[in-house]
Protein backbone atom coordinates (compact mmCIF):
# COMPACT_ATOMS: atom_id res chain seq x y z
CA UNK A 1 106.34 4.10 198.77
CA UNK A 2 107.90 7.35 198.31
CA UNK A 3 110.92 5.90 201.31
CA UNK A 4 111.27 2.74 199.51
CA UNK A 5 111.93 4.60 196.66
CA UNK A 6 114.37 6.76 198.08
CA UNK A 7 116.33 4.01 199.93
CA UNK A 8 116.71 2.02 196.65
CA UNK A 9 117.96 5.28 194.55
CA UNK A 10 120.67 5.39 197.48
CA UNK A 11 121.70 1.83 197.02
CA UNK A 12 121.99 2.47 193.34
CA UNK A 13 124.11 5.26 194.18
CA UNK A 14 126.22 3.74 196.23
CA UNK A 15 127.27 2.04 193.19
CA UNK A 16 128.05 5.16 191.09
CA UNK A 17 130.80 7.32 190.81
CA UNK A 18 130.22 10.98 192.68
CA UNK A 19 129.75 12.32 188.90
CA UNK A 20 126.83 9.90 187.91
CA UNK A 21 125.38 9.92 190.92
CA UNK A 22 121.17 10.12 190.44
CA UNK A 23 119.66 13.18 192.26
CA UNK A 24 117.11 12.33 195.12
CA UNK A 25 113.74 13.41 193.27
CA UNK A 26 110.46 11.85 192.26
CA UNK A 27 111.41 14.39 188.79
CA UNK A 28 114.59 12.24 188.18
CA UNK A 29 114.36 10.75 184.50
CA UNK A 30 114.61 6.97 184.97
CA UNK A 31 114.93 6.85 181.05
CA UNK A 32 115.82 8.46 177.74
CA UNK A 33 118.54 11.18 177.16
CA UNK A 34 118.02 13.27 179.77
CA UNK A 35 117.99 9.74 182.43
CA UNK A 36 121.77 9.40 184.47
CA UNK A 37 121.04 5.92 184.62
CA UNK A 38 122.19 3.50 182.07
CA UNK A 39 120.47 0.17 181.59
CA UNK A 40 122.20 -1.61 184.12
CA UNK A 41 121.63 1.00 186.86
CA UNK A 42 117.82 1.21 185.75
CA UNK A 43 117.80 -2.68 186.69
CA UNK A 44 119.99 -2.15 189.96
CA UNK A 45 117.33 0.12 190.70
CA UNK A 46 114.29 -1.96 190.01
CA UNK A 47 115.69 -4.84 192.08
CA UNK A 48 116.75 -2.39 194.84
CA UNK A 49 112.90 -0.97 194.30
CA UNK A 50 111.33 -4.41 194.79
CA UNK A 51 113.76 -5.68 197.50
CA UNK A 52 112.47 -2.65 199.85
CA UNK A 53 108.86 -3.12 198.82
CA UNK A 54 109.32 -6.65 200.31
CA UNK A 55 110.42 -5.40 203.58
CA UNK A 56 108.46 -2.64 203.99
CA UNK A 57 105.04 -3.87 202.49
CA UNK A 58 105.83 -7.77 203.02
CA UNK A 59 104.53 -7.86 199.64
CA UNK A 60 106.68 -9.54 196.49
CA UNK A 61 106.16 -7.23 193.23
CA UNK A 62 107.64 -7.53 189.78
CA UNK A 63 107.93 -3.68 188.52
CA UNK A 64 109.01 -5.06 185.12
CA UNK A 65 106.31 -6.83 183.23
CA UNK A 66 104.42 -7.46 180.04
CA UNK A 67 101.68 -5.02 181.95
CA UNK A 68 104.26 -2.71 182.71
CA UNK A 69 106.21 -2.07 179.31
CA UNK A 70 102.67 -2.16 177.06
CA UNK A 71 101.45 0.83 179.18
CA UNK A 72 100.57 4.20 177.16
CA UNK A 73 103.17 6.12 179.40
CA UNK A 74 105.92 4.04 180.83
CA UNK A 75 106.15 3.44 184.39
CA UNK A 76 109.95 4.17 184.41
CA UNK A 77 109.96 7.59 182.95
CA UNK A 78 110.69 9.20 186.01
CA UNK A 79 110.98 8.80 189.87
CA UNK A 80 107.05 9.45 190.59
CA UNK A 81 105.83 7.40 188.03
CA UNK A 82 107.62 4.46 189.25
CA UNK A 83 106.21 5.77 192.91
CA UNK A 84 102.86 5.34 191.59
CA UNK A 85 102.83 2.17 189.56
CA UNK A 86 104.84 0.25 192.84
CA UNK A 87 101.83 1.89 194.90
CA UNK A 88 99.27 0.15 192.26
CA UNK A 89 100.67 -3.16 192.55
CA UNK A 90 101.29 -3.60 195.86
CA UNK A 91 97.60 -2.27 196.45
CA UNK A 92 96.31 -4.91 194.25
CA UNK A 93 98.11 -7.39 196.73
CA UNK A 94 96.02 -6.47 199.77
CA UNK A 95 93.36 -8.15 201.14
């Protein structure tokens, strides 16, 4: 998950000029102040996100739900919390 992660913070920054470019961590804020994103790269990166889960898992995951935005601590607060919650949904989709 941690790859398909990766590989969809790279198409995001692909986008992004070399000074708002999003550093390559599962530490990275996804939101908030200290976040580089703005809300339109937090969605490039959540369709990037479930784009590569598709390929790699062959599973189809929505990262942004009712489930995901009532949660205590959000799933998009950083890099590894989005790592887990992906991980938790596409587990839920196996057999």
């Amino acid at each position: 998950m941690e790859a398909a992660f990766f590989a969809a913070l790279d198409e995001v920054n692909r986008l992004l000029p070399a000074e708002r470019k999003v550093g390559k961590s599962l530490d990275v804020a996804l939101l908030g102040a200290d976040s580089d994103l703005d809300s339109l790269g937090l969605v490039n990166l959540v369709v990037a996100l479930e784009q590569k889960i598709d390929d790699a898992f062959g599973v189809s995951v929505a990262l942004v739900s009712p489930e995901s935005m009532s949660r205590k601590e959000s799933p998009f607060r950083n890099g590894g919390a989005l790592v887990e919650y992906a991980a938790e949904l596409v587990e839920r989709q196996r057999p």
